[in-house]
Protein backbone atom coordinates (compact mmCIF):
# COMPACT_ATOMS: atom_id res chain seq x y z
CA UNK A 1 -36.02 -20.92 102.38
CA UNK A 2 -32.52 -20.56 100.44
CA UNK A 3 -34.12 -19.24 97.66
CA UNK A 4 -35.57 -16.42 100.55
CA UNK A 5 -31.62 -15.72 101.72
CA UNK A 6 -30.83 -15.33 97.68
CA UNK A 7 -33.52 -12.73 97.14
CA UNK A 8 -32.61 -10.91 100.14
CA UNK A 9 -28.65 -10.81 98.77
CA UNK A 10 -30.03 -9.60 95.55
CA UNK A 11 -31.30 -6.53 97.41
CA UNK A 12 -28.53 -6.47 99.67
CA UNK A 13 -25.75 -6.09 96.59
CA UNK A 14 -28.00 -3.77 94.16
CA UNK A 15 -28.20 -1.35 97.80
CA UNK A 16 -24.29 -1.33 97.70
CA UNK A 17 -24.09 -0.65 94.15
CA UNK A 18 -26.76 2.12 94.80
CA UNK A 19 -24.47 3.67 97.77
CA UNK A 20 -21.38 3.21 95.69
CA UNK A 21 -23.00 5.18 92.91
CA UNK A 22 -24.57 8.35 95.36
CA UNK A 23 -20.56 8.38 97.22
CA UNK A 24 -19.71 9.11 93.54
CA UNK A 25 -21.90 11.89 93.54
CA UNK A 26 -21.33 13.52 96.82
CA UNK A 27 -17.29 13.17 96.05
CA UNK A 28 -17.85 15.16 92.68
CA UNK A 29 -20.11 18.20 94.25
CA UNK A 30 -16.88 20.75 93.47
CA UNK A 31 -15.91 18.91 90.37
CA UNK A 32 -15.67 21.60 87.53
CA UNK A 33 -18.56 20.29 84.73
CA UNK A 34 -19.35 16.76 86.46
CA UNK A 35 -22.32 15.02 85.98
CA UNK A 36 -24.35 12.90 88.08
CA UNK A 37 -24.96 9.31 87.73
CA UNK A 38 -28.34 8.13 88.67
CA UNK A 39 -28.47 4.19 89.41
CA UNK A 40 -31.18 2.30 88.58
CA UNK A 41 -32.01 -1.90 88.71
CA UNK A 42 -35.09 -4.34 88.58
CA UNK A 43 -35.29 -8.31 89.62
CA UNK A 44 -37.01 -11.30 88.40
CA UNK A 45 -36.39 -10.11 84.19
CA UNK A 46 -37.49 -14.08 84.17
CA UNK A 47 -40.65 -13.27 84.30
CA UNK A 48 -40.76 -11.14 81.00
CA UNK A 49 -38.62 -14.31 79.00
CA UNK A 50 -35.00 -15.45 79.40
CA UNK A 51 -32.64 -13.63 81.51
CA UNK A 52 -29.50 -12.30 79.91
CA UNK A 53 -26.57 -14.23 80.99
CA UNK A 54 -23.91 -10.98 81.66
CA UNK A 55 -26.50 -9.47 84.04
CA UNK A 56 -26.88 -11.96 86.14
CA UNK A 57 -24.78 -12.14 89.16
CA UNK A 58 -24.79 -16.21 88.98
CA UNK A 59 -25.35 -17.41 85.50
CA UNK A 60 -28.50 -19.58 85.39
CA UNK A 61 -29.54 -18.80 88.52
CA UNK A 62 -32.98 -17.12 88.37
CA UNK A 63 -33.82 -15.78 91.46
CA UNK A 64 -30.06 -13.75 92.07
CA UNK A 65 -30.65 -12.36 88.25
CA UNK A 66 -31.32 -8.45 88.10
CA UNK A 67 -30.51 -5.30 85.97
CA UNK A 68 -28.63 -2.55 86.82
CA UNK A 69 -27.81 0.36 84.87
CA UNK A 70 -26.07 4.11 85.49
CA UNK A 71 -27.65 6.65 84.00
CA UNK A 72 -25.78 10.26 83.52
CA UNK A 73 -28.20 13.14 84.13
CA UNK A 74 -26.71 16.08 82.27
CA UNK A 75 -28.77 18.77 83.74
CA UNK A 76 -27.21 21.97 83.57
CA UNK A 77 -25.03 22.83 86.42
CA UNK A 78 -25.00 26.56 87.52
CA UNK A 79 -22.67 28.92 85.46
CA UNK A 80 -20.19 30.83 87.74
CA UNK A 81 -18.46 33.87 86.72
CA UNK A 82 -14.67 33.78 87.07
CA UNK A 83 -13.73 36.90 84.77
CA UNK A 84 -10.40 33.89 83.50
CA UNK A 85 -10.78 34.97 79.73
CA UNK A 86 -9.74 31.13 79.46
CA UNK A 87 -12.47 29.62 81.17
CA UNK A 88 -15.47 28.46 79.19
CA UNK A 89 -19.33 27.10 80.25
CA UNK A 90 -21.81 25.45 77.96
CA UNK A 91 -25.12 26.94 78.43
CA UNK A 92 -27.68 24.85 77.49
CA UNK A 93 -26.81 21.65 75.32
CA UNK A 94 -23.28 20.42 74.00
CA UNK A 95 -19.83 19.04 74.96
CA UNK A 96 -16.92 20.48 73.60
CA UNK A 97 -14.47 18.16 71.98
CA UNK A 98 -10.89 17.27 73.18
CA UNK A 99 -8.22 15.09 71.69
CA UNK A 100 -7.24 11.91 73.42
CA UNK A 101 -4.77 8.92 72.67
CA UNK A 102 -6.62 6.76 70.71
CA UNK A 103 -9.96 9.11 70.52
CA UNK A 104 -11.95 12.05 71.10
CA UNK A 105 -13.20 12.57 74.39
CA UNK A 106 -16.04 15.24 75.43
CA UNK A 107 -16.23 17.77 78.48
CA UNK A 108 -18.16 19.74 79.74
CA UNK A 109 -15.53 21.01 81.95
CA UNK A 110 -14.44 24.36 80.53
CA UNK A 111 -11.76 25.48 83.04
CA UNK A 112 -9.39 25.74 80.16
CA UNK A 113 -5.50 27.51 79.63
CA UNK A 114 -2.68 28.07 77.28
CA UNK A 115 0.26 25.90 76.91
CA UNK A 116 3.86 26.62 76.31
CA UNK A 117 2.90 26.26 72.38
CA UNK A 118 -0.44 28.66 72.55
CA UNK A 119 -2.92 26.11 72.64
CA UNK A 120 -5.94 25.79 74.39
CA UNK A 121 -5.53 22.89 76.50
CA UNK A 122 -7.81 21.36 79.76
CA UNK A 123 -6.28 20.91 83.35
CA UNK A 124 -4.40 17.75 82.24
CA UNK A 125 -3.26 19.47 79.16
CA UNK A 126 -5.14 18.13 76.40
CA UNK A 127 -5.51 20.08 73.28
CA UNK A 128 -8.97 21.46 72.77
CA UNK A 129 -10.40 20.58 69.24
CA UNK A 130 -12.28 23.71 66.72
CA UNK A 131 -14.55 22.55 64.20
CA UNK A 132 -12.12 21.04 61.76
CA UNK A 133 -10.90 18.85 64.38
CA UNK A 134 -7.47 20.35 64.67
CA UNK A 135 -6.45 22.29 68.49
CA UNK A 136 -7.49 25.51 69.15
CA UNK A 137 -4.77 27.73 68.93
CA UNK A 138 -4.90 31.07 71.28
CA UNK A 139 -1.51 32.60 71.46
CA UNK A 140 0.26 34.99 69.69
CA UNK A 141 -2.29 37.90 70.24
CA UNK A 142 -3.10 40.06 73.38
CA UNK A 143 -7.04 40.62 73.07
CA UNK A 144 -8.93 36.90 73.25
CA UNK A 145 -12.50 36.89 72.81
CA UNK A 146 -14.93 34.17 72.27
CA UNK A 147 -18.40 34.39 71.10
CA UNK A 148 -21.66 32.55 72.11
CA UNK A 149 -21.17 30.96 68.59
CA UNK A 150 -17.68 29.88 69.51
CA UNK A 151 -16.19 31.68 67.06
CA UNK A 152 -12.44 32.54 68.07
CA UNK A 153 -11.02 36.24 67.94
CA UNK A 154 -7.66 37.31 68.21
CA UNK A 155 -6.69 40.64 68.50
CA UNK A 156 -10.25 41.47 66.27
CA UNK A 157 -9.05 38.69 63.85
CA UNK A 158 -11.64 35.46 63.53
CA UNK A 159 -8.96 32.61 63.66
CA UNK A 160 -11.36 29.85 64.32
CA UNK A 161 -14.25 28.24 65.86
CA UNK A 162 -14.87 25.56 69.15
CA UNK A 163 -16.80 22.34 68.61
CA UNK A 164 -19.50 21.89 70.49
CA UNK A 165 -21.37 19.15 69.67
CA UNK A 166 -24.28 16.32 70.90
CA UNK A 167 -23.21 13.44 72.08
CA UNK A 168 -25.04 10.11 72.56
CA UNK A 169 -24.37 6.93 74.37
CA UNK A 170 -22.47 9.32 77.11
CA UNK A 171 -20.18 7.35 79.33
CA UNK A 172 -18.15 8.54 82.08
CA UNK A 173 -14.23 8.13 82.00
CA UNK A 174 -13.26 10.22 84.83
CA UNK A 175 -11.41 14.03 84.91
CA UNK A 176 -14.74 15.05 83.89
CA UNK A 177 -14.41 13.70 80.55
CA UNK A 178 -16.86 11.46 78.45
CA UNK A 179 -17.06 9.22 75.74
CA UNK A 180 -19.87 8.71 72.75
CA UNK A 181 -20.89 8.82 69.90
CA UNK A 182 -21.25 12.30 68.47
CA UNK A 183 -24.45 13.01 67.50
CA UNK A 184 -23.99 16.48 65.61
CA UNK A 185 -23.48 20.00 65.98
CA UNK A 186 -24.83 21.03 69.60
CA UNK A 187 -26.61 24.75 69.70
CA UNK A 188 -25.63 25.82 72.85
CA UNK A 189 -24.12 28.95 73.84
CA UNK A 190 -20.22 29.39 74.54
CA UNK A 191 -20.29 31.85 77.67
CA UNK A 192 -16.40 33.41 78.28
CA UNK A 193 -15.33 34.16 81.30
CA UNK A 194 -17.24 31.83 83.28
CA UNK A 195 -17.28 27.42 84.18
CA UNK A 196 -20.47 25.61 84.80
CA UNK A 197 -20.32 23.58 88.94
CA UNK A 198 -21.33 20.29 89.42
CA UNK A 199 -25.41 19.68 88.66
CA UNK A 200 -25.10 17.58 92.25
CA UNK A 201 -27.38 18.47 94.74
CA UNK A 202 -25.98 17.27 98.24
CA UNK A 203 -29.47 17.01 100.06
CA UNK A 204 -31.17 15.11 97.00
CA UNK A 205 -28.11 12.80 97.51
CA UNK A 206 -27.75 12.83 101.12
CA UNK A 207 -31.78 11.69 101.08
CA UNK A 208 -31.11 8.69 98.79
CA UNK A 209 -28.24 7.49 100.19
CA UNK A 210 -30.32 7.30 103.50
CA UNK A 211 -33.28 5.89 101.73
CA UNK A 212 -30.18 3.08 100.31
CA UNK A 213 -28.84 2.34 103.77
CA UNK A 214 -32.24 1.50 105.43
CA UNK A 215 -33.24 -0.61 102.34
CA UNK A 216 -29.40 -2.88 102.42
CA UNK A 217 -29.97 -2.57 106.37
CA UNK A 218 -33.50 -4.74 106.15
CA UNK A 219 -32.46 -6.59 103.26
CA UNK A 220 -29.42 -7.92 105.76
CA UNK A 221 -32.08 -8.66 108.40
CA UNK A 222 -33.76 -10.49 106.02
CA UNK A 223 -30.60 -12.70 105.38
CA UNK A 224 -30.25 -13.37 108.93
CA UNK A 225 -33.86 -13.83 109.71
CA UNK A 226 -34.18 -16.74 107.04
CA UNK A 227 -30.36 -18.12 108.01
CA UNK A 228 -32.00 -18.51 111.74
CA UNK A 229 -35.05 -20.17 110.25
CA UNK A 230 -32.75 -22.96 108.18
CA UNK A 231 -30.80 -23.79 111.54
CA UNK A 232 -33.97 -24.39 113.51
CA UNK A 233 -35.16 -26.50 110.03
CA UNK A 234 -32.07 -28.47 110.72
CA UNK A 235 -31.90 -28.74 114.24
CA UNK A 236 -35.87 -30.27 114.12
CA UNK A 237 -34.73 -32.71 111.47
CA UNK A 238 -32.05 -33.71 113.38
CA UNK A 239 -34.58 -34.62 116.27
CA UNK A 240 -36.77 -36.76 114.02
CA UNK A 241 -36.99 -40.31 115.02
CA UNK A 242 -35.12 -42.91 112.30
């Protein structure tokens, strides 16, 4: 019967997660080059051998163990013009590359500008890396065009070239920025003048986040359906003769 309450608090907690995950989404729908995160779990990995201790939500407990995993979809979002000679989509695959503290970090966010120092930078300022890892630099010239190629030109002078590159093992670190591991030179096109929106569609999410609510809303019905049953058990048993 206990074991019945566990299951049911299984379901219960992987439904939050699931909600937690689609809020994510919905709060992102404006957000310049976000992603979505698509959430994902199963239960009972005992039956296919040993469960793995750091996915279980009570170590050695078999029926509360489950996997749960965010995946990041990275559809393409729609490209909108802005005519902002500083403002940069990816169309089709790639990241481009930005410096960070300690590493490189990977955007698809391309709603770029120019420092005091002429560098291209992102909304939070960081420098925006070319293809020799060193920032971009765009001032000192009046005409700024960049190619599908990413190729740099400054007043009809070539001065350099964006990174764009694959990245694998994507995770999220929020500002719109990822880490990875970079996986080689991406061959998607640079489009100027334009930013790529969110790839979230609000109905799809609206519809799962439903779908969530009703699932954690009979798993908690479960949980007090079987919590009734074990006071009855121990009310009867309590009315046994010695």
């Amino acid at each position: 019967m206990y074991k019945g309450i566990y299951v049911s608090l299984t379901g219960a907690v992987l439904r939050r997660h699931e909600m937690d995950n689609i809020a994510n989404n919905l709060a992102n729908v404006n957000t310049t080059g976000f992603k979505r995160t698509t959430f994902s779990s199963r239960m009972y990995p005992i039956l296919e051998g040993i469960p793995r201790v750091h996915d279980s939500m009570f170590p050695g407990s078999r029926v509360m163990t489950f996997f749960r995993e965010q995946h990041i979809d990275t559809a393409q979002g729609t490209l909108r013009m802005t005519g902002n000679p500083f403002d940069l989509a990816v169309k089709g695959e790639g990241f481009f590359v930005v410096e960070g503290a300690e590493m490189a970090y990977y955007t698809r966010n391309g709603t770029f500008s120019m420092d005091r120092e002429g560098f291209l930078v992102t909304q939070k300022g960081q420098r925006v890396l070319d293809i020799n890892n060193m920032p971009v630099m765009v001032g000192g010239g009046v005409d700024i065009n960049i190619t599908y190629d990413g190729s740099i030109n400054i007043d009809g002078e070539v001065v350099g070239r964006l990174k764009l590159v694959m990245v694998n093992n994507i995770q999220p670190v929020g500002n719109s920025l990822f880490r990875g591991d970079e996986a080689g030179e991406a061959a998607g096109a640079i489009i100027q003048g334009s930013i790529e929106a969110s790839n979230v569609n609000p109905i799809r999410e609206l519809v799962g986040i439903i779908t969530a609510l009703r699932q954690y809303e009979a798993a908690r019905r479960m949980i007090q359906s079987f919590d009734e049953l074990a006071r009855q058990a121990a009310t009867e048993i309590a009315r046994m003769p010695a």
